[in-house]
C-alpha atoms as a PDB file:
ATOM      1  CA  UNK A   1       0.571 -19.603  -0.147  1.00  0.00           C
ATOM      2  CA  UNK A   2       1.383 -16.638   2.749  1.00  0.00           C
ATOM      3  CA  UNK A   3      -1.247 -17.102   5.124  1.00  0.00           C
ATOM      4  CA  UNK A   4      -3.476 -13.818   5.393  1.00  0.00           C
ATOM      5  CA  UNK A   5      -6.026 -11.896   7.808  1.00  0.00           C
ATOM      6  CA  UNK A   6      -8.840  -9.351   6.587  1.00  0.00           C
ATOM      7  CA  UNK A   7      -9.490  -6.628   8.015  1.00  0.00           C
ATOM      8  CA  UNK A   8     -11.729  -3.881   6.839  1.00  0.00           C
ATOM      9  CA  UNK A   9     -10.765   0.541   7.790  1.00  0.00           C
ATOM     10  CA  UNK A  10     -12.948   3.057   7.552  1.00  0.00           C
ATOM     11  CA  UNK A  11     -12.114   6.772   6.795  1.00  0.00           C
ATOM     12  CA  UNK A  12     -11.676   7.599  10.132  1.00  0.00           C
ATOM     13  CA  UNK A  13      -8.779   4.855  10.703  1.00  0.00           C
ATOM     14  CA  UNK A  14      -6.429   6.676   8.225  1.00  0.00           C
ATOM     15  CA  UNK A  15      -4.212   8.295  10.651  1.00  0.00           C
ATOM     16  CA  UNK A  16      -4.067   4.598  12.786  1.00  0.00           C
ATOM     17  CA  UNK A  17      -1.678   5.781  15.916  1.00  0.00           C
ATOM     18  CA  UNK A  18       0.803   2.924  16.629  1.00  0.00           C
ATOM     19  CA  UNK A  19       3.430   5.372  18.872  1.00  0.00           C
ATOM     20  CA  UNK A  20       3.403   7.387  21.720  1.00  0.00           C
ATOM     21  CA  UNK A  21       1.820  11.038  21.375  1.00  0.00           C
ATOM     22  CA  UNK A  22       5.203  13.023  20.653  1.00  0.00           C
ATOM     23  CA  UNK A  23       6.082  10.147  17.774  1.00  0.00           C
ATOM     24  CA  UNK A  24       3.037  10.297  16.074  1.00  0.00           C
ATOM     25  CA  UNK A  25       3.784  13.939  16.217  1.00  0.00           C
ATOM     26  CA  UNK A  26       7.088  13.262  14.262  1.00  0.00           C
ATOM     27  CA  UNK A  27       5.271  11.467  11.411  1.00  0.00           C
ATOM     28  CA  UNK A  28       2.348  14.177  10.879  1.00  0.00           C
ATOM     29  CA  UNK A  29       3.496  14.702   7.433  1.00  0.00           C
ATOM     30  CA  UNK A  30       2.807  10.921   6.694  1.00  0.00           C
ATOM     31  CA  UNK A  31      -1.020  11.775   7.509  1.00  0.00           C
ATOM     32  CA  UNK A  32      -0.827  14.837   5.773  1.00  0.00           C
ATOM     33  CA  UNK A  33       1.338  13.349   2.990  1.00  0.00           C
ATOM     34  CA  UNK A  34      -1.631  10.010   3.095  1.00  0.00           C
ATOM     35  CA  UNK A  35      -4.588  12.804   2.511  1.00  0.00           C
ATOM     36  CA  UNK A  36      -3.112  14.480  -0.827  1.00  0.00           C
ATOM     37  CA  UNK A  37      -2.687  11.253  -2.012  1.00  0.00           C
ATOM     38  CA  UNK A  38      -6.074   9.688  -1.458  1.00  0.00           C
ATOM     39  CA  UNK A  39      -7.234  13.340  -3.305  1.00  0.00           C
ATOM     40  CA  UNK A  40      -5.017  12.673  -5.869  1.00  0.00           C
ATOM     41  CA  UNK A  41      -6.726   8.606  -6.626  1.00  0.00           C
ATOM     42  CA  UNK A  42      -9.899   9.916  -6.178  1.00  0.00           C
ATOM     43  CA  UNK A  43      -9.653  13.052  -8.482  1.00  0.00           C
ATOM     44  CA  UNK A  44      -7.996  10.598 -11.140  1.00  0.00           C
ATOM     45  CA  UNK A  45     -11.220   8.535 -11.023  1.00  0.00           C
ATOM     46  CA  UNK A  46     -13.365  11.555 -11.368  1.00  0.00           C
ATOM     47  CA  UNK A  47     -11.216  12.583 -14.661  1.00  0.00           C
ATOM     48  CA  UNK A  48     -11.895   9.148 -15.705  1.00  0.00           C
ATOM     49  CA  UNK A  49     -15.646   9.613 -15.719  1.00  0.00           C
ATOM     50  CA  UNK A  50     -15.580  13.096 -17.416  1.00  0.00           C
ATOM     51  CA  UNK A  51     -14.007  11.516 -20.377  1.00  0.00           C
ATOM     52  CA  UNK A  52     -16.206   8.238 -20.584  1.00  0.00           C
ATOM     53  CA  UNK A  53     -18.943  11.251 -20.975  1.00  0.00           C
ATOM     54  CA  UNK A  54     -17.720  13.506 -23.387  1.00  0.00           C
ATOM     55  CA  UNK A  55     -15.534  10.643 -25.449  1.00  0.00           C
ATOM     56  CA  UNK A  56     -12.036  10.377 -25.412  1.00  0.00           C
ATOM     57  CA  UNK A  57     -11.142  12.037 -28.593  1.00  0.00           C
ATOM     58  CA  UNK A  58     -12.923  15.245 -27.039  1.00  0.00           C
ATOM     59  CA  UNK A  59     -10.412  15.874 -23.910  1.00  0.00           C
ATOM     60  CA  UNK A  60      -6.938  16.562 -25.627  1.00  0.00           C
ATOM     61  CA  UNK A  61      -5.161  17.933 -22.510  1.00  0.00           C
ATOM     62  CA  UNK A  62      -4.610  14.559 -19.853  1.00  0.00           C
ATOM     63  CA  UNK A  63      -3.316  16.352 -17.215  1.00  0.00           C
ATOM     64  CA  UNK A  64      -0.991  13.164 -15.456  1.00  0.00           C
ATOM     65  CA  UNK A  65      -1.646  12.936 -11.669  1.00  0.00           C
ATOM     66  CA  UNK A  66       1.067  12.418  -8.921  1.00  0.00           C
ATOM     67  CA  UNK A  67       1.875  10.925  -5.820  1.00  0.00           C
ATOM     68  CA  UNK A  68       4.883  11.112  -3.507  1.00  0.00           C
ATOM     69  CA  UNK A  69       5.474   7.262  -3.574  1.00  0.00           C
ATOM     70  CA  UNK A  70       7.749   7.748  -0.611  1.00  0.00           C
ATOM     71  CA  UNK A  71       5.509   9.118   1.415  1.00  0.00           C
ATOM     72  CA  UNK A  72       2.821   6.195   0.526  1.00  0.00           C
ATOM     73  CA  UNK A  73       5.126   3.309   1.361  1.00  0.00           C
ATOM     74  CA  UNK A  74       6.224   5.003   4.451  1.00  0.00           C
ATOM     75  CA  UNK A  75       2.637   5.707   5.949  1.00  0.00           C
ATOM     76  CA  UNK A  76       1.823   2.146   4.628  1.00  0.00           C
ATOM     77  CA  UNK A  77       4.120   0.568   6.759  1.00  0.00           C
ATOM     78  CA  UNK A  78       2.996   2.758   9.585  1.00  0.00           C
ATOM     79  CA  UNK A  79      -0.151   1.914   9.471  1.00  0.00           C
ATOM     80  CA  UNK A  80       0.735  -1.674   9.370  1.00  0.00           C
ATOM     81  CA  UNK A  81       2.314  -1.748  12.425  1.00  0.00           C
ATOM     82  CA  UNK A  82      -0.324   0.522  14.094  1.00  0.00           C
ATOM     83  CA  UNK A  83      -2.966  -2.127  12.774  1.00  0.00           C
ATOM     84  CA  UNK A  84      -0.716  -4.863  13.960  1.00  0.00           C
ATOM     85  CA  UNK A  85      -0.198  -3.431  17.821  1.00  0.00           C
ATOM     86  CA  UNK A  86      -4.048  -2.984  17.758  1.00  0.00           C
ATOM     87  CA  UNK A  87      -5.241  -6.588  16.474  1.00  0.00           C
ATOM     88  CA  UNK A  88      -2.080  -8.942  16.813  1.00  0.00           C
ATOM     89  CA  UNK A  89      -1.704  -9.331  20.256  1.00  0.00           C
ATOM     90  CA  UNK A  90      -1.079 -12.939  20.039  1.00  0.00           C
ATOM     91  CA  UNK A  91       1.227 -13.139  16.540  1.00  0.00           C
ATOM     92  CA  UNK A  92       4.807 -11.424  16.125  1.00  0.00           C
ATOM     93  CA  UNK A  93       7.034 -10.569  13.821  1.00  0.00           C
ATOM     94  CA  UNK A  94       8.222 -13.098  11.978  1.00  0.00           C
ATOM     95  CA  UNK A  95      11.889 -11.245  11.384  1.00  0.00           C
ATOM     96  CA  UNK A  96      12.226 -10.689  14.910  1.00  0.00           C
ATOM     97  CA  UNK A  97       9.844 -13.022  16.861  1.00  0.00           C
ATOM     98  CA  UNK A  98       8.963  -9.788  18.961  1.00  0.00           C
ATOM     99  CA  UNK A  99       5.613  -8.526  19.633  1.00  0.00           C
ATOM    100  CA  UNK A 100       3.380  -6.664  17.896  1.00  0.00           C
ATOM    101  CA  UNK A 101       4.660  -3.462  20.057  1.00  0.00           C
ATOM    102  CA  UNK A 102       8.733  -4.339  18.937  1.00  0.00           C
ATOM    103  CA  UNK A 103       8.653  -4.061  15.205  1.00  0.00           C
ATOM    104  CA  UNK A 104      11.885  -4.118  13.509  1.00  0.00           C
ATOM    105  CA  UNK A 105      14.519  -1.927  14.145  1.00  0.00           C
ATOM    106  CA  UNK A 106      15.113  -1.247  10.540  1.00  0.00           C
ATOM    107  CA  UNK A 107      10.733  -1.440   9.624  1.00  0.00           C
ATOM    108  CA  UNK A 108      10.965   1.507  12.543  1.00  0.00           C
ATOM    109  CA  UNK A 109      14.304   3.462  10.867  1.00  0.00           C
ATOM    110  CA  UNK A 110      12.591   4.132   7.630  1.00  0.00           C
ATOM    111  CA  UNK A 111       9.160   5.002   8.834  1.00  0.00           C
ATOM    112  CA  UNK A 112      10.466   7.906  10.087  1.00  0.00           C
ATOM    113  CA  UNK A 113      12.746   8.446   6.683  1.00  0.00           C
ATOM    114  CA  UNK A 114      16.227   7.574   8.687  1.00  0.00           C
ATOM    115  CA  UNK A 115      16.628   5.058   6.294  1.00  0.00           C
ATOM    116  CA  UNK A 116      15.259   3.587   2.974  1.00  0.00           C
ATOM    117  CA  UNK A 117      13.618   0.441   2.910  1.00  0.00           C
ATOM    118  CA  UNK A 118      16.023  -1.544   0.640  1.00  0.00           C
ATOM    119  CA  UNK A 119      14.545  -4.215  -2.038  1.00  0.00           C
ATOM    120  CA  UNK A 120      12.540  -6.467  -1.451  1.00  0.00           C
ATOM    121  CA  UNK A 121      11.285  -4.645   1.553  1.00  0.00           C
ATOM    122  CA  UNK A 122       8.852  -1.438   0.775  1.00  0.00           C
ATOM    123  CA  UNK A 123       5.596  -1.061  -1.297  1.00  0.00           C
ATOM    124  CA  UNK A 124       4.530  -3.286  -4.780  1.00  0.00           C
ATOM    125  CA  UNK A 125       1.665  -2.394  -6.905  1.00  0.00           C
ATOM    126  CA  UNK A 126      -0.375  -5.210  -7.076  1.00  0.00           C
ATOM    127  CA  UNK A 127      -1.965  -5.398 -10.669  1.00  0.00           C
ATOM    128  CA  UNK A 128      -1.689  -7.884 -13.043  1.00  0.00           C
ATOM    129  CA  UNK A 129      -2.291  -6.943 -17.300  1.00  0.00           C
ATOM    130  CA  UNK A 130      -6.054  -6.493 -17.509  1.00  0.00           C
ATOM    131  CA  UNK A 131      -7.055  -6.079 -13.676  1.00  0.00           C
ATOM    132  CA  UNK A 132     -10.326  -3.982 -13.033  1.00  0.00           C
ATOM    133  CA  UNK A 133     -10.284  -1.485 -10.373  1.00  0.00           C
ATOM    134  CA  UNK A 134     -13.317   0.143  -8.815  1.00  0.00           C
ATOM    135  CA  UNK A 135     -13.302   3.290  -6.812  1.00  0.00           C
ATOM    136  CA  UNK A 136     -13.920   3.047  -3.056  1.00  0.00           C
ATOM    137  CA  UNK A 137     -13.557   6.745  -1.629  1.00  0.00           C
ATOM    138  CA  UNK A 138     -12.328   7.026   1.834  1.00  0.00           C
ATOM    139  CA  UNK A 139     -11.393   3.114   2.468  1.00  0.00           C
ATOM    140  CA  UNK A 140      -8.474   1.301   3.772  1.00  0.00           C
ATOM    141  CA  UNK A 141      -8.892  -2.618   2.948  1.00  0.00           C
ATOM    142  CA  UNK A 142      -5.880  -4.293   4.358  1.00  0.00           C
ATOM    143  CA  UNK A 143      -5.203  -8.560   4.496  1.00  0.00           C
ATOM    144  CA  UNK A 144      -2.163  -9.420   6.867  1.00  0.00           C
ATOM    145  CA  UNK A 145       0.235 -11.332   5.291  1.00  0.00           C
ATOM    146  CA  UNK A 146       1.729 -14.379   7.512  1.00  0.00           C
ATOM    147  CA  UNK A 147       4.848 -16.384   7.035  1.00  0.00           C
ATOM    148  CA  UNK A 148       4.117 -20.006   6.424  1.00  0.00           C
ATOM    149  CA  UNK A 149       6.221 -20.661   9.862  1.00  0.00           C
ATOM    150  CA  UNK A 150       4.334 -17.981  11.944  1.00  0.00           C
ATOM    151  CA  UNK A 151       4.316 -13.941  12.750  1.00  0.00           C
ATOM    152  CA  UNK A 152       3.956 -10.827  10.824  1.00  0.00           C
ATOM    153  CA  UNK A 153       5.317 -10.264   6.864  1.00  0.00           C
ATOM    154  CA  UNK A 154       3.877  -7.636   5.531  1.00  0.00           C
ATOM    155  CA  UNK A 155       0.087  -7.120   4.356  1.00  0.00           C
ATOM    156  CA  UNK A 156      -2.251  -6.275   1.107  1.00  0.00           C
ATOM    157  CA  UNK A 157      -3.178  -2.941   1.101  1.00  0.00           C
ATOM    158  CA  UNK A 158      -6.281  -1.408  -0.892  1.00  0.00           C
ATOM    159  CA  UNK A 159      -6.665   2.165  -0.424  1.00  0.00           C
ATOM    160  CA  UNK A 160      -9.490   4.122  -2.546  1.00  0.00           C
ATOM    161  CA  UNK A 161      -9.221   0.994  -4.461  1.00  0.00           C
ATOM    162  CA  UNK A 162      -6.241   0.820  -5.552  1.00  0.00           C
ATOM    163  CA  UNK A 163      -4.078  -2.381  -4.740  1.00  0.00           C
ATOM    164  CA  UNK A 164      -0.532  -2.268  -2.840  1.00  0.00           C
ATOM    165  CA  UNK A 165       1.524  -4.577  -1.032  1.00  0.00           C
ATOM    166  CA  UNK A 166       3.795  -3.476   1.808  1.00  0.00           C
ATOM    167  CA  UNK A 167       6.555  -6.145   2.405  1.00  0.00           C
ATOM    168  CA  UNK A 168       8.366  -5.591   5.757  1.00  0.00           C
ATOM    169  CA  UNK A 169      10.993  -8.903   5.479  1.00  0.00           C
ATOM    170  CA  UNK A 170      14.527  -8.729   4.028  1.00  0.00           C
ATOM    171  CA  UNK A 171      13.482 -11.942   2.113  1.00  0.00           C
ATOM    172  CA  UNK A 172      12.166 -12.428  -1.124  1.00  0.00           C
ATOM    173  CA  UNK A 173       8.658 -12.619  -1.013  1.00  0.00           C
ATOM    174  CA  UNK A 174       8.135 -14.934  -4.040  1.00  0.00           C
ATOM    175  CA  UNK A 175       8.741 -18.149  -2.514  1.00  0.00           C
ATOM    176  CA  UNK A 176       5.141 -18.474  -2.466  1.00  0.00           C
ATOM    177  CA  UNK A 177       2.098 -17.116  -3.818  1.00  0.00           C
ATOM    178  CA  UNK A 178       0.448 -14.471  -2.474  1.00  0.00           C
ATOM    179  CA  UNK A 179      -3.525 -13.373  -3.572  1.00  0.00           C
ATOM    180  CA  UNK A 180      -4.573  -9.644  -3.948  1.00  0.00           C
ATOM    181  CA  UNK A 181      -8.184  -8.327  -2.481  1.00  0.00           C
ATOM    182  CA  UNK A 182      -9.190  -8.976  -6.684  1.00  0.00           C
ATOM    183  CA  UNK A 183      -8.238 -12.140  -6.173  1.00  0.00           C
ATOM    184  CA  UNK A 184      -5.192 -12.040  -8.516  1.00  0.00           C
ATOM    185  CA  UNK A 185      -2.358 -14.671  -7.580  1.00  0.00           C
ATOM    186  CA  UNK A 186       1.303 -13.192  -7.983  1.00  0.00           C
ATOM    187  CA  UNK A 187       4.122 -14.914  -7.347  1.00  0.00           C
ATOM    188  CA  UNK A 188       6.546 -18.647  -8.759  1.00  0.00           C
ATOM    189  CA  UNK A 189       4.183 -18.941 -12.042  1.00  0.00           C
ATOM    190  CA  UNK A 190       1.663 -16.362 -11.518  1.00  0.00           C
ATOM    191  CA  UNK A 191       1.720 -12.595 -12.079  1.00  0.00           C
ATOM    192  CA  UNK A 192       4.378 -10.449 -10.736  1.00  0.00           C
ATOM    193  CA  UNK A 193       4.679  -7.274  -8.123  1.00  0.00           C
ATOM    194  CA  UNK A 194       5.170  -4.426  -9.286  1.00  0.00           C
ATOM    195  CA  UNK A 195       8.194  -2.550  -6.831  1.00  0.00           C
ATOM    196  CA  UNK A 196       8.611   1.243  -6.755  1.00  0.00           C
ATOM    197  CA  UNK A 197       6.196   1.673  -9.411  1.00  0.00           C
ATOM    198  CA  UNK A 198       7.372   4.420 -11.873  1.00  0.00           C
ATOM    199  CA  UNK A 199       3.566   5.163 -13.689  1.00  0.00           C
ATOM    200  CA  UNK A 200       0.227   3.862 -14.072  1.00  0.00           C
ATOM    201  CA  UNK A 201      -1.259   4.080 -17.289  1.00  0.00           C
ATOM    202  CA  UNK A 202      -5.430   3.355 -17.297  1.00  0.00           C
ATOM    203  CA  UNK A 203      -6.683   2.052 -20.752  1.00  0.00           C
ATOM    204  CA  UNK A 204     -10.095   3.255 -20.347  1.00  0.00           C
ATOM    205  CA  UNK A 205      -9.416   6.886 -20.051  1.00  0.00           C
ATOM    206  CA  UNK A 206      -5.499   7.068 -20.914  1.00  0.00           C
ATOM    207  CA  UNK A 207      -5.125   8.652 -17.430  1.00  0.00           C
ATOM    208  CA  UNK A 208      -1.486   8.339 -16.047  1.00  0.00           C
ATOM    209  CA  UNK A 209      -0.473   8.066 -12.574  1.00  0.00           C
ATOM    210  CA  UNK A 210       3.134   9.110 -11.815  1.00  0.00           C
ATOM    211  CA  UNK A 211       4.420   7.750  -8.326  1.00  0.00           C
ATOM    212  CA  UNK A 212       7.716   9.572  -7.443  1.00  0.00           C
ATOM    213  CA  UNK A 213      10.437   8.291  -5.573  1.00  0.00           C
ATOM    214  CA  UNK A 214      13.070  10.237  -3.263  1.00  0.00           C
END
């Protein structure tokens, strides 16, 4: 199993800053991008509610929620690597075997949209059939993910409790297992990642999530 590191964000950690002032500058529409999403989640949880009250035969227009998917797995892997210059002073990448500050060339490229990030690297959703998800306004839960051998892979990423994966390695990450924040195993016999997720659908409340994809 890929070794992993917890580490709890608050609200005001959103926007982590892993570049120098006129970078960060260049990637404002990431943290503006990052806010309309975490609306988005959270006003798809209220819509949830309003139905469980007034039954969901009563509520015949389900107005489907979106999110620019590009724009999440881009500011996900920013804030990775801003987490991982701030706390990982002593690991490295495992691509590279730089430090924390010298993330790959190509992680770096398609941050800033030069580039897409090409299967198997870029975002997963991590459900499995039946998962339970609970709200969590405002909060950033993120596990480091570490390569058997040593350094950086990629990380677990809740955010308004929802579950995510960013995977920042050119290699398949299903050579071993890897446990969500639920405590769901996916992976050689287990569950499996969702990439580039195309919709949501939420039994409950028949709420759908559309994730689009430039």
């Amino acid at each position: 199993m890929w070794g992993t590191e917890e580490k709890n964000i608050s609200v005001a950690s959103l926007t982590v800053n892993a570049l120098c002032r006129t970078h960060n500058s260049d990637l404002s529409e990431l943290d503006t991008g990052i806010r309309k999403i975490s609306d988005s989640l959270s006003e798809l949880y209220r819509l949830a509610a309003v139905r469980a009250k007034i039954g969901r035969g009563k509520l015949s227009n389900i107005p489907k929620l979106r999110v620019d998917g590009s724009i999440l797995e881009r500011w996900a892997a920013k804030f990775l690597v801003g987490l991982f210059c701030a706390v990982g002073k002593k690991s490295y990448w495992h691509e590279t075997n730089s430090g924390p500050l010298d993330p790959p060339e190509s992680i770096v490229k398609s941050i800033y949209g030069l580039e897409p990030f090409v299967e198997p690297m870029g975002l997963y959703l991590a459900y499995a059939v039946g998962d339970r998800h609970h709200h969590e306004e405002g909060v950033v839960r993120t596990e480091t993910l570490l390569h058997p051998d040593g350094g950086l892979v990629g990380a677990s990423l809740d955010l308004n409790g929802f579950r995510f994966l960013v995977w920042l390695l050119p290699e398949t990450l299903h050579a071993s297992l890897i446990k969500s924040s639920a405590g769901t195993l996916f992976g050689p016999g287990a569950a499996e990642l969702m990439y580039h997720p195309k919709e949501g659908i939420f039994k409950a409340s028949s709420q759908r999530l559309i994730f689009d994809w430039n």
